[in-house]
Protein backbone atom coordinates (compact mmCIF):
# COMPACT_ATOMS: atom_id res chain seq x y z
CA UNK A 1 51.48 77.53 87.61
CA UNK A 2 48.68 74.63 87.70
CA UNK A 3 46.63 75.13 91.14
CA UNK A 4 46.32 72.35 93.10
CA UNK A 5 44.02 71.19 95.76
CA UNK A 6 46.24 71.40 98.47
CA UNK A 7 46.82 72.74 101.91
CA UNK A 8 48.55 75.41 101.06
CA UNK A 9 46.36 76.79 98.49
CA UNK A 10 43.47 76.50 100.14
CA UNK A 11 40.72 73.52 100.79
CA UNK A 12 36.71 73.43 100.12
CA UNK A 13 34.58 73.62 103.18
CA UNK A 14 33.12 70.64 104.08
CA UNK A 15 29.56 72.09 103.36
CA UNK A 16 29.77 72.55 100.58
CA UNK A 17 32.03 69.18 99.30
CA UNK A 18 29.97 67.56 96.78
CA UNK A 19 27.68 69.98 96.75
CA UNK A 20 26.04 69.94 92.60
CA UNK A 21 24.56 72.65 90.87
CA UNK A 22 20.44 72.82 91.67
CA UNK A 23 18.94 69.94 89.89
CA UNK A 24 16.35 72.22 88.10
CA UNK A 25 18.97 74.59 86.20
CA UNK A 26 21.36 70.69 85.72
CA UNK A 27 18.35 69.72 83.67
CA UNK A 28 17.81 72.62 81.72
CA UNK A 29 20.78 72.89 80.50
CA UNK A 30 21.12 69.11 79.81
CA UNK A 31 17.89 69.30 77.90
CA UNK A 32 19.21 72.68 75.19
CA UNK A 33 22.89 70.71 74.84
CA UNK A 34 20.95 67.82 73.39
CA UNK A 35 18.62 70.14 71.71
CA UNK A 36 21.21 71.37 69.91
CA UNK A 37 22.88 68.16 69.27
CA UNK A 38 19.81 67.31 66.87
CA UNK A 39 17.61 65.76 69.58
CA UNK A 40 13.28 65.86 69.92
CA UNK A 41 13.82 66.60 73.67
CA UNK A 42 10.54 67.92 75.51
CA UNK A 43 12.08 70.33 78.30
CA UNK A 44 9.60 69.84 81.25
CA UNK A 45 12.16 69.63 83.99
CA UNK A 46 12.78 73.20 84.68
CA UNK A 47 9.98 75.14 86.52
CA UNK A 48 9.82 78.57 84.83
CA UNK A 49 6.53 80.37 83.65
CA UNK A 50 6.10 79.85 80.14
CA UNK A 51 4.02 83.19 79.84
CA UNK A 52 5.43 86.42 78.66
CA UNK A 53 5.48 89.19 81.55
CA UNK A 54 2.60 92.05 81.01
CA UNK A 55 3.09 94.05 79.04
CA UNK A 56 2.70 97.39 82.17
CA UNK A 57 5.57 95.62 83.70
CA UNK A 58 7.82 95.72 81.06
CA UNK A 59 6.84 99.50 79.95
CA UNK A 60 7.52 100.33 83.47
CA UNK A 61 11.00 98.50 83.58
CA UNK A 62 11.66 100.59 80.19
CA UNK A 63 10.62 103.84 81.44
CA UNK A 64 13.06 103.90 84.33
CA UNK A 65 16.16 101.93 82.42
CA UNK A 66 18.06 104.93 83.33
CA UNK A 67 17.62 104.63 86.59
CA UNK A 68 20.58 104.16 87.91
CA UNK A 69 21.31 104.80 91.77
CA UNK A 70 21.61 102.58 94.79
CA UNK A 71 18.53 102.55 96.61
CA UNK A 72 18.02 101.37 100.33
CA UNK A 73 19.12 98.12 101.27
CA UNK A 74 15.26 96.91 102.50
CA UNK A 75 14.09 98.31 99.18
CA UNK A 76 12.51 100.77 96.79
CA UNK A 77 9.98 102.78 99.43
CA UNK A 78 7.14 102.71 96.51
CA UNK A 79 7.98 99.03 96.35
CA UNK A 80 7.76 98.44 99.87
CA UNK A 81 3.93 100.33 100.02
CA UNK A 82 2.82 98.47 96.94
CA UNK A 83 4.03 94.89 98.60
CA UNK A 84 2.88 95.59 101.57
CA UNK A 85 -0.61 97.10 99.86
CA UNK A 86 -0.83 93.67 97.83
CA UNK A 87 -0.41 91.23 101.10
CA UNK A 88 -3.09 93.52 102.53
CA UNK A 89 -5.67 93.13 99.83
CA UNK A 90 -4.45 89.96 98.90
CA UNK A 91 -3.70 87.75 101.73
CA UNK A 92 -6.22 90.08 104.39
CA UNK A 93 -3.07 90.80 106.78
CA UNK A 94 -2.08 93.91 107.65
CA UNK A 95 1.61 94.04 106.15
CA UNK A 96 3.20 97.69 106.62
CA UNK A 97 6.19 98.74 104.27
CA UNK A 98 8.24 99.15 106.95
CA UNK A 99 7.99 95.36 107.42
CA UNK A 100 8.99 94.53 103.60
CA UNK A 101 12.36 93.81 102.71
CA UNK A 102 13.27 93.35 98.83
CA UNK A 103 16.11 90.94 97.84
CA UNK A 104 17.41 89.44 94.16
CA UNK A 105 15.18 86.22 94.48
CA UNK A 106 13.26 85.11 97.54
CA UNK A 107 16.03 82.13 96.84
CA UNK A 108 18.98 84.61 98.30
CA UNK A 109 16.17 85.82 100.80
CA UNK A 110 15.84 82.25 102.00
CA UNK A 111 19.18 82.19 101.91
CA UNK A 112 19.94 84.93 104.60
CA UNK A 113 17.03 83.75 106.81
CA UNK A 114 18.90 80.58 107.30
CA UNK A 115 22.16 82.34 107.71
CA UNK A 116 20.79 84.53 110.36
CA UNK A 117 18.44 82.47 112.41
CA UNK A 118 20.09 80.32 114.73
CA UNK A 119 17.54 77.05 114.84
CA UNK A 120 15.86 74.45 113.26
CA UNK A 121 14.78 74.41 110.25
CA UNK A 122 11.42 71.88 109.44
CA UNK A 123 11.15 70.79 105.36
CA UNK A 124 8.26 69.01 104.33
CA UNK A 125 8.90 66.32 101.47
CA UNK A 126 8.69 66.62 98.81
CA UNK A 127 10.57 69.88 99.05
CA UNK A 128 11.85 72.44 95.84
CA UNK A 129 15.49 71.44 95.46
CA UNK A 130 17.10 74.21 96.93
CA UNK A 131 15.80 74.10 100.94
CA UNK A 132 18.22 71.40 102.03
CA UNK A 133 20.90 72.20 100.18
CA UNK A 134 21.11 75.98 101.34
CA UNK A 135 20.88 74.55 104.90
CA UNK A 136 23.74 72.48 104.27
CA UNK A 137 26.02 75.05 103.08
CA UNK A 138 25.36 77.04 106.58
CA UNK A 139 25.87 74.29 108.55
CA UNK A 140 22.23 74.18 110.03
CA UNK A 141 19.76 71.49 111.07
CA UNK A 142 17.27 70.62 109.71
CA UNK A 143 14.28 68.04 110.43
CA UNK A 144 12.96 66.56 106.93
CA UNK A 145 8.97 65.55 107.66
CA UNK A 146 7.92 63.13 105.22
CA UNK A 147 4.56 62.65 104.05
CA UNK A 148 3.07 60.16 101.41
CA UNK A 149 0.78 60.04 98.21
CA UNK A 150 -2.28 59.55 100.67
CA UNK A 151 -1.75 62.53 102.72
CA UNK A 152 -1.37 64.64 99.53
CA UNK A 153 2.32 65.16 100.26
CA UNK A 154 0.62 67.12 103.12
CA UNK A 155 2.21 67.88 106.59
CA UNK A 156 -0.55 67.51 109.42
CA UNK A 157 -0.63 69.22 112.43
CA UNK A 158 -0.77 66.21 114.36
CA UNK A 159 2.87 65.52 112.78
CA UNK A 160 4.25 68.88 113.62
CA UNK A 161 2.73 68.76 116.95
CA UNK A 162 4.88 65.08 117.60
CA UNK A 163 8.15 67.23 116.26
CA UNK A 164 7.71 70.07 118.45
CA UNK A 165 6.88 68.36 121.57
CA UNK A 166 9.77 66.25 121.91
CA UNK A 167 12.16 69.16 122.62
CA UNK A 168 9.29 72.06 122.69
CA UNK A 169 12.07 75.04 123.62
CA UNK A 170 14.03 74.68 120.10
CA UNK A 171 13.70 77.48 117.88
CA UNK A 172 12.46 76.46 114.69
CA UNK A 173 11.11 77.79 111.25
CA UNK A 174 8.77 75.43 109.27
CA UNK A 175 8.70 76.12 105.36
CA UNK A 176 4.85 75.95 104.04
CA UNK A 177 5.42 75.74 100.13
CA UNK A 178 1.77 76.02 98.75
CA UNK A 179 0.66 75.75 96.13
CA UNK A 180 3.73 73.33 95.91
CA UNK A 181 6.86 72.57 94.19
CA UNK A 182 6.93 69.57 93.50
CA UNK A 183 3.42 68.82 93.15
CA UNK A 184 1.05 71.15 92.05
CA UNK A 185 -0.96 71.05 96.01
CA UNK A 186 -2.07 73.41 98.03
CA UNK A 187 -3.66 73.23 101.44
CA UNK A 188 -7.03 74.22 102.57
CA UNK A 189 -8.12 76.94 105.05
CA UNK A 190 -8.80 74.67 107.91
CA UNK A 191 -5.28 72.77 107.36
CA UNK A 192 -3.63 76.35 107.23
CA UNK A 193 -5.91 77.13 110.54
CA UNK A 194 -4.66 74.10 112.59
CA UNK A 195 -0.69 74.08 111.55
CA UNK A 196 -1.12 77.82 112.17
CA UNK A 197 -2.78 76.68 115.85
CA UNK A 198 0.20 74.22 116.67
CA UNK A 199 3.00 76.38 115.24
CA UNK A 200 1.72 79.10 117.87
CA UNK A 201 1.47 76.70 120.89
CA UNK A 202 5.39 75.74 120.31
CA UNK A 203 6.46 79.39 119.14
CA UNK A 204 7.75 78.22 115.42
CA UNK A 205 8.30 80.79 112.96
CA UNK A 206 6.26 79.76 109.49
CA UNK A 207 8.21 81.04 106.41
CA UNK A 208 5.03 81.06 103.83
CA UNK A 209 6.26 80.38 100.41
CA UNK A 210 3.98 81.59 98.69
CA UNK A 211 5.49 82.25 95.23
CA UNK A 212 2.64 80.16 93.10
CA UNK A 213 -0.03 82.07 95.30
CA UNK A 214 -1.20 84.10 92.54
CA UNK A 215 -1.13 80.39 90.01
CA UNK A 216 -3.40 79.20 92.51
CA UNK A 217 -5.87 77.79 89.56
CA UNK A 218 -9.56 78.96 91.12
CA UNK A 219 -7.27 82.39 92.10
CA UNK A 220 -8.77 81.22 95.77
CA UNK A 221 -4.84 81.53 97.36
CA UNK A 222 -5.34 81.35 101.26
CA UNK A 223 -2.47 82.23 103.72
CA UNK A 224 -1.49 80.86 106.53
CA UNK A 225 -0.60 84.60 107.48
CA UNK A 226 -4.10 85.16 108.28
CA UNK A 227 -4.35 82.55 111.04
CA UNK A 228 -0.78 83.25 112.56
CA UNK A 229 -0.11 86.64 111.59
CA UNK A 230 2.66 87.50 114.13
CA UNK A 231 5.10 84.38 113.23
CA UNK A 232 4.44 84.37 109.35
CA UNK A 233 6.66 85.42 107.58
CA UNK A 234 5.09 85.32 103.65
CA UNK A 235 7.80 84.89 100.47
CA UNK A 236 7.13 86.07 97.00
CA UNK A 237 8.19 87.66 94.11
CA UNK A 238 7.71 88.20 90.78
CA UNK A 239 9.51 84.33 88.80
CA UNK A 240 5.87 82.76 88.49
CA UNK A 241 3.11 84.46 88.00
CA UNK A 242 4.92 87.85 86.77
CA UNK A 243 6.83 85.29 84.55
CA UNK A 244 9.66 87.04 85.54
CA UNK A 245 12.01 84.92 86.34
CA UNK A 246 15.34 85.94 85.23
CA UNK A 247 14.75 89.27 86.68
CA UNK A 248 15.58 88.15 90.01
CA UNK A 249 13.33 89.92 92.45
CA UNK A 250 12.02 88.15 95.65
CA UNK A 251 10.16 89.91 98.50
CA UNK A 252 9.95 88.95 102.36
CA UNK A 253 6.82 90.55 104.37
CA UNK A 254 8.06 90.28 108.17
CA UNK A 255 5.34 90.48 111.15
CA UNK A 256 6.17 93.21 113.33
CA UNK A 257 7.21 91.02 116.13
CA UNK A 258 10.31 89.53 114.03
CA UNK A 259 11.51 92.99 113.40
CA UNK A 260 14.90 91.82 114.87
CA UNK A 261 15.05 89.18 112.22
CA UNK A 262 14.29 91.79 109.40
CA UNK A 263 16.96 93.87 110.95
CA UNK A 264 19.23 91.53 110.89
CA UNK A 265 18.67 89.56 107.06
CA UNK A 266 18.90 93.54 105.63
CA UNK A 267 22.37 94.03 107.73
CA UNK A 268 24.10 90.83 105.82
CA UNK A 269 22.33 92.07 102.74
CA UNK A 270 24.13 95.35 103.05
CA UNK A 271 27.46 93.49 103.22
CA UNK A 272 26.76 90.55 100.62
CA UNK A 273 24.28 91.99 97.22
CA UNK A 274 23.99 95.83 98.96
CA UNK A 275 20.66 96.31 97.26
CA UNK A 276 18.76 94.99 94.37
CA UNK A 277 18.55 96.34 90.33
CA UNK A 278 16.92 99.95 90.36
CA UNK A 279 15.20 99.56 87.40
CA UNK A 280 13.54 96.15 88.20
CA UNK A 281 11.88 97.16 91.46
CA UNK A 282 10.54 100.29 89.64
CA UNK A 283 9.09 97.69 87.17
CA UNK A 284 8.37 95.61 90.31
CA UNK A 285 6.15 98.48 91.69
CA UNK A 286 4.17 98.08 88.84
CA UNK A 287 3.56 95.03 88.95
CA UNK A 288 2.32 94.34 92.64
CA UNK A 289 -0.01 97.62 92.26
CA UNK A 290 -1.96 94.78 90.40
CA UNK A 291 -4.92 96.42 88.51
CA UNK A 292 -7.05 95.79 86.09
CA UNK A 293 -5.05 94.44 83.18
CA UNK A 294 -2.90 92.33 85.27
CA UNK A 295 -5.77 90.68 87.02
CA UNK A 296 -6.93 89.91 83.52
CA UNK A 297 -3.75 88.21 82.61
CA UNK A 298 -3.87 86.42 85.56
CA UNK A 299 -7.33 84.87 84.67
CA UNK A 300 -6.29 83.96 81.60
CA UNK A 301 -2.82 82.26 82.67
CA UNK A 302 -4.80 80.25 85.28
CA UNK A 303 -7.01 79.07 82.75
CA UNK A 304 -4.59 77.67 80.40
CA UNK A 305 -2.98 76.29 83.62
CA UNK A 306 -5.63 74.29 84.99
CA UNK A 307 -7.17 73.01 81.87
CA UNK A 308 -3.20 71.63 81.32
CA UNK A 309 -2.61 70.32 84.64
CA UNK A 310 -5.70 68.62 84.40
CA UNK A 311 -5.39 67.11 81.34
CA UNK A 312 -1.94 65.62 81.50
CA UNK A 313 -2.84 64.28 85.16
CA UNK A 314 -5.84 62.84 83.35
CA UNK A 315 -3.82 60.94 80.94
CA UNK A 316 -1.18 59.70 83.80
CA UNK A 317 -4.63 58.50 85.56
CA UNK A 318 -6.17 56.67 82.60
CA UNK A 319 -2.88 54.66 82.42
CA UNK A 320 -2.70 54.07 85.78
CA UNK A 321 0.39 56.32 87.25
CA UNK A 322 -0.60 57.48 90.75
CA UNK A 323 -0.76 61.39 90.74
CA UNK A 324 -2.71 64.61 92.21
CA UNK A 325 -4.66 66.54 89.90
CA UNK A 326 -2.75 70.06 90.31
CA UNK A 327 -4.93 73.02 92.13
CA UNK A 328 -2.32 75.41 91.38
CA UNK A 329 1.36 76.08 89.95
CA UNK A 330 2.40 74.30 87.08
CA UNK A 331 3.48 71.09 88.31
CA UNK A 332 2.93 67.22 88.71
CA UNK A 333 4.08 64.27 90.60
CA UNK A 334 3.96 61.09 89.41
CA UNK A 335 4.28 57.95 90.93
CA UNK A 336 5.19 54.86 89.07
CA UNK A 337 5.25 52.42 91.70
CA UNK A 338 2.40 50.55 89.78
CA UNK A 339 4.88 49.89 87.16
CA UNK A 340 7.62 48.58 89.27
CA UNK A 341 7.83 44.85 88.26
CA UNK A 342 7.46 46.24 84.83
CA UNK A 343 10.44 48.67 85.09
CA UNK A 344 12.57 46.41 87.44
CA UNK A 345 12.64 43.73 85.07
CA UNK A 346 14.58 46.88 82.11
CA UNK A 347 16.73 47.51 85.16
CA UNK A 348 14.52 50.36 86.30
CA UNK A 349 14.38 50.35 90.37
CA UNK A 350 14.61 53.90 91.54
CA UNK A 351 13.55 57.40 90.72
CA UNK A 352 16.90 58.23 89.21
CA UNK A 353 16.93 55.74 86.61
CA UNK A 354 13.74 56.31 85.57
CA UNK A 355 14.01 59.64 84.74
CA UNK A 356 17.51 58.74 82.98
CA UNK A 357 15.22 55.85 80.91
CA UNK A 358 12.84 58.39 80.14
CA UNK A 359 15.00 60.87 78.37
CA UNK A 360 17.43 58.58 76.57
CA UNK A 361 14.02 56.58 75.14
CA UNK A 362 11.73 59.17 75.03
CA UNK A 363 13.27 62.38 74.81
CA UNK A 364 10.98 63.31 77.72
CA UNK A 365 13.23 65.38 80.74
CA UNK A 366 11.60 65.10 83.77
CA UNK A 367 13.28 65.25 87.39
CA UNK A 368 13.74 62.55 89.86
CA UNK A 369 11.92 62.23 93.35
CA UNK A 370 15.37 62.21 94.89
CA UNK A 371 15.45 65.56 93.75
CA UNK A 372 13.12 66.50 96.00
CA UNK A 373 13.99 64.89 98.98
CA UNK A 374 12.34 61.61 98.15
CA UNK A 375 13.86 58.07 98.83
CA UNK A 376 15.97 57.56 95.99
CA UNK A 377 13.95 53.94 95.38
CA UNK A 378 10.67 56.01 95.16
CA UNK A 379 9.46 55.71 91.80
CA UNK A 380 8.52 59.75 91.50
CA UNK A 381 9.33 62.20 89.18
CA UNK A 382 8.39 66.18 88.78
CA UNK A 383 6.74 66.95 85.51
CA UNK A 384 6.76 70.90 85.01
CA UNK A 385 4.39 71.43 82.17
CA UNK A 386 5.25 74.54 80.91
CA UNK A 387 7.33 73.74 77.57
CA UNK A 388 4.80 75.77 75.44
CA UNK A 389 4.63 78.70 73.53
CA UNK A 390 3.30 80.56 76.50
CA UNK A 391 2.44 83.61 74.12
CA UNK A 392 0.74 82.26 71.53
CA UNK A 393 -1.19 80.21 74.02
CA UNK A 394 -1.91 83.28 76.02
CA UNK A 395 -2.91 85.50 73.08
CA UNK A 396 -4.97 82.47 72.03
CA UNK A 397 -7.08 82.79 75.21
CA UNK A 398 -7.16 86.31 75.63
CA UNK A 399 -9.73 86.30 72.03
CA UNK A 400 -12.08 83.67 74.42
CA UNK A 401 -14.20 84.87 77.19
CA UNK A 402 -12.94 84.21 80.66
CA UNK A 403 -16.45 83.43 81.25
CA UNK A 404 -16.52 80.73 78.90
CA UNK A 405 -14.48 77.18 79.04
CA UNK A 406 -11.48 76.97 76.95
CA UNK A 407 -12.38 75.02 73.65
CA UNK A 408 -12.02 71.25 73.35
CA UNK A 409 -9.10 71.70 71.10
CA UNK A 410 -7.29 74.24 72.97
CA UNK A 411 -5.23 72.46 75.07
CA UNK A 412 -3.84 70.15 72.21
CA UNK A 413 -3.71 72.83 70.15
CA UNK A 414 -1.80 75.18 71.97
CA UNK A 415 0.18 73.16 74.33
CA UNK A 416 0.19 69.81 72.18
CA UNK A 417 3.64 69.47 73.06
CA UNK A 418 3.42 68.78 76.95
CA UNK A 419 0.12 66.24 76.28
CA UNK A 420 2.59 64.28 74.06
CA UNK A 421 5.24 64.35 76.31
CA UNK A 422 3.08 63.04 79.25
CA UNK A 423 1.62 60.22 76.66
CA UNK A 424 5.11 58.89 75.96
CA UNK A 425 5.97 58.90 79.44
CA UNK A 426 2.95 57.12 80.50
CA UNK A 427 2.97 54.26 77.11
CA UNK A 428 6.64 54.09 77.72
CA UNK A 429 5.84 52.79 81.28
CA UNK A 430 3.87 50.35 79.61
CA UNK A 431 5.85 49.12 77.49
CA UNK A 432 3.67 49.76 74.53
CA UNK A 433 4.68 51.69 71.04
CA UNK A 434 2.24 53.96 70.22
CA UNK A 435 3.00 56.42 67.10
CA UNK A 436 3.60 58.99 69.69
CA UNK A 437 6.70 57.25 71.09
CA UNK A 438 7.83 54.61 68.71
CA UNK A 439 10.26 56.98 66.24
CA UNK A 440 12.58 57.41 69.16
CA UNK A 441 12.19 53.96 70.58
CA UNK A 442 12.76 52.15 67.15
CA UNK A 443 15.80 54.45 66.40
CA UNK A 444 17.71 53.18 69.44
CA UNK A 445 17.05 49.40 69.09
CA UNK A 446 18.28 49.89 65.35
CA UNK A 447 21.55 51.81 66.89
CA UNK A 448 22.30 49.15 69.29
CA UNK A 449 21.65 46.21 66.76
């Protein structure tokens, strides 16, 4: 029997009508279907670390495969020390373990915050993809700030200040992504210092995301937990700079004073996921005991990083795009709008077509601003440059001092791929036909004459 939206068998809620899968995962799997359809496609539209986890990690996850019994909803007790150990050194706050709690993701963790604090809930933009929708598929408010390219798609305190003051009793949470998602920012002590100041004046909880801490490029990471360190609430795990993203581990560190909100995210956990993979937070302990080796790795990865990020908002530059150099993460936002009478006139006039141009005459995937929580006639797109051989590129650095500069030739060498990419993009925008681009450009004018 064929089932049938109908009253009787049941109807979607109205949160989650229309609701699409995340953007980020829509594009990677876009991006392999027309890889495998024969296609030169250059994936940089889904943000995962290209870099291979360490190798201590991944012994540790093997030595305790057979691990196999529930363990405590908040977490593995080692795992909770060694968190709590790292936010201490780290982040100079003192985190206890009893005020960890481990979940599959700091996405689901994010998740359960929302679910169990009753408020509002403040989202700079650009924002990752998934803040707003989780929020809309609980039902809760939420208060989108906008910032622009001249503010560094920064939130001031004299703009949270305005927000709080015209109905100062709300409960609220503000979510600090940094360095960010979209665009490769990051905010400096004295910014972290005066949000920190406001957010205490008007009592709003700051969840810290703080999962590119560790990519911070310079490793100089600042939290805001260490200006407001009993309403922080700091998010992390080990997708980027563990480069273990499919392993699904995210980790909360609570002040003491929102023990009741702890207490409450582990009690739904205990009645949704019931704890996370045994074996991974073994391997998990590992890895945020940090050491020696992994700080080396570290070094290395930011190295290759920032020479990237730096290059490819280099070329964007020369040509004119409007964009950030990166400080940290692995990402870039571009801004076309210098372009626009160029790409109006091809029917180009928002950030969705472009980045629907871009791949069909290009083979470049890239994300749209509206993605991101940008207007949808914002010409802006999310470049995540991390479609090398993160290995080879890695191995390739380890033979070079980390007290010398990478080589000339490294970065083309070892992550040619993602310079080309950006180069299309930015001689596609103006309308030129380099080498680089003109293989793909001249095969679809042939197809359509």
């Amino acid at each position: 029997m064929e089932i049938q939206s109908h009253h009787r068998c049941g109807s979607l809620n109205l949160n989650v009508r229309g609701l699409e899968q995340s953007a980020t995962l829509a594009i990677n799997e876009r991006s392999n279907t027309l890889r495998r359809a024969g296609q030169r496609i250059y994936k940089l539209g889904l943000g995962q670390s290209p870099f291979p986890i360490p190798p201590e990690v991944v012994n540790a996850l093997r030595l305790h495969a057979h691990e196999d019994d529930y363990l405590p909803v908040a977490g593995l007790p080692a795992l909770r020390e060694a968190v709590a150990e790292f936010h201490r050194q780290k982040d100079h706050v003192q985190a206890r373990p009893e005020d960890v709690l481990v979940g599959p993701g700091s996405k689901e963790l994010l998740f359960l915050l929302q679910l169990t604090f009753y408020g509002e809930l403040l989202v700079p933009s650009p924002a990752w993809v998934s803040y707003i929708p989780q929020a809309r598929i609980i039902g809760r408010t939420v208060n989108l700030i906008p910032t622009t390219f001249e503010e560094n798609w920064r939130v001031s305190p004299q703009r949270l200040e305005s927000i709080c003051k015209a109905d100062p009793d709300r409960p609220r949470i503000l979510v600090l992504n940094y360095p960010g998602n979209p665009e490769g920012g990051s905010y400096t002590a004295p910014e972290l210092e005066e949000l920190a100041a406001v957010a205490r004046r008007f009592g709003v909880i700051l969840l810290s995301d703080e999962i590119y801490g560790q990519l911070h490029h310079q490793g100089a990471h600042v939290s805001v937990a260490r200006f407001y360190p009993e309403g922080t609430i700091i998010s992390s795990g080990l997708s980027k700079w563990c480069g273990a993203g499919g392993w699904r581990l995210g980790t909360f560190t609570f002040p003491p004073d929102l023990s009741w909100l702890m207490g409450a995210m582990a009690a739904v956990a205990s009645e949704t996921y019931t704890s996370v993979s045994t074996p991974i937070q073994y391997a998990a302990t590992r890895a945020f005991q940090d050491g020696i080796a992994i700080e080396r790795y570290l070094s290395h990865v930011r190295r290759i990083l920032s020479a990237l990020g730096q290059r490819c908002a280099q070329i964007l530059q020369t040509a004119g795009v409007r964009v950030h150099a990166p400080v940290g993460a692995f990402y870039l936002f571009p801004d076309f709008s210098p372009f626009a009478e160029r790409l109006g006139r091809r029917g180009i006039t928002n950030s969705d077509s472009l980045c629907e141009a871009l791949l069909d005459e290009t083979g470049v995937a890239v994300l749209p601003g509206s993605a991101f929580q940008r207007p949808r006639e914002e010409l802006t797109a999310r470049i995540a440059y991390v479609g090398f051989d993160g290995a080879k590129a890695l191995t390739a650095s380890e033979a070079i001092p980390l007290d010398h500069d990478l080589p000339a030739d490294f970065i083309e060498r070892w992550c040619g791929d993602m310079t080309e990419a950006v180069q299309r993009m930015t001689d596609w925008a103006a309308e030129t036909k380099s080498p680089k681009v003109v293989d793909l450009m001249d095969r679809k004018e042939r197809a359509v004459g």
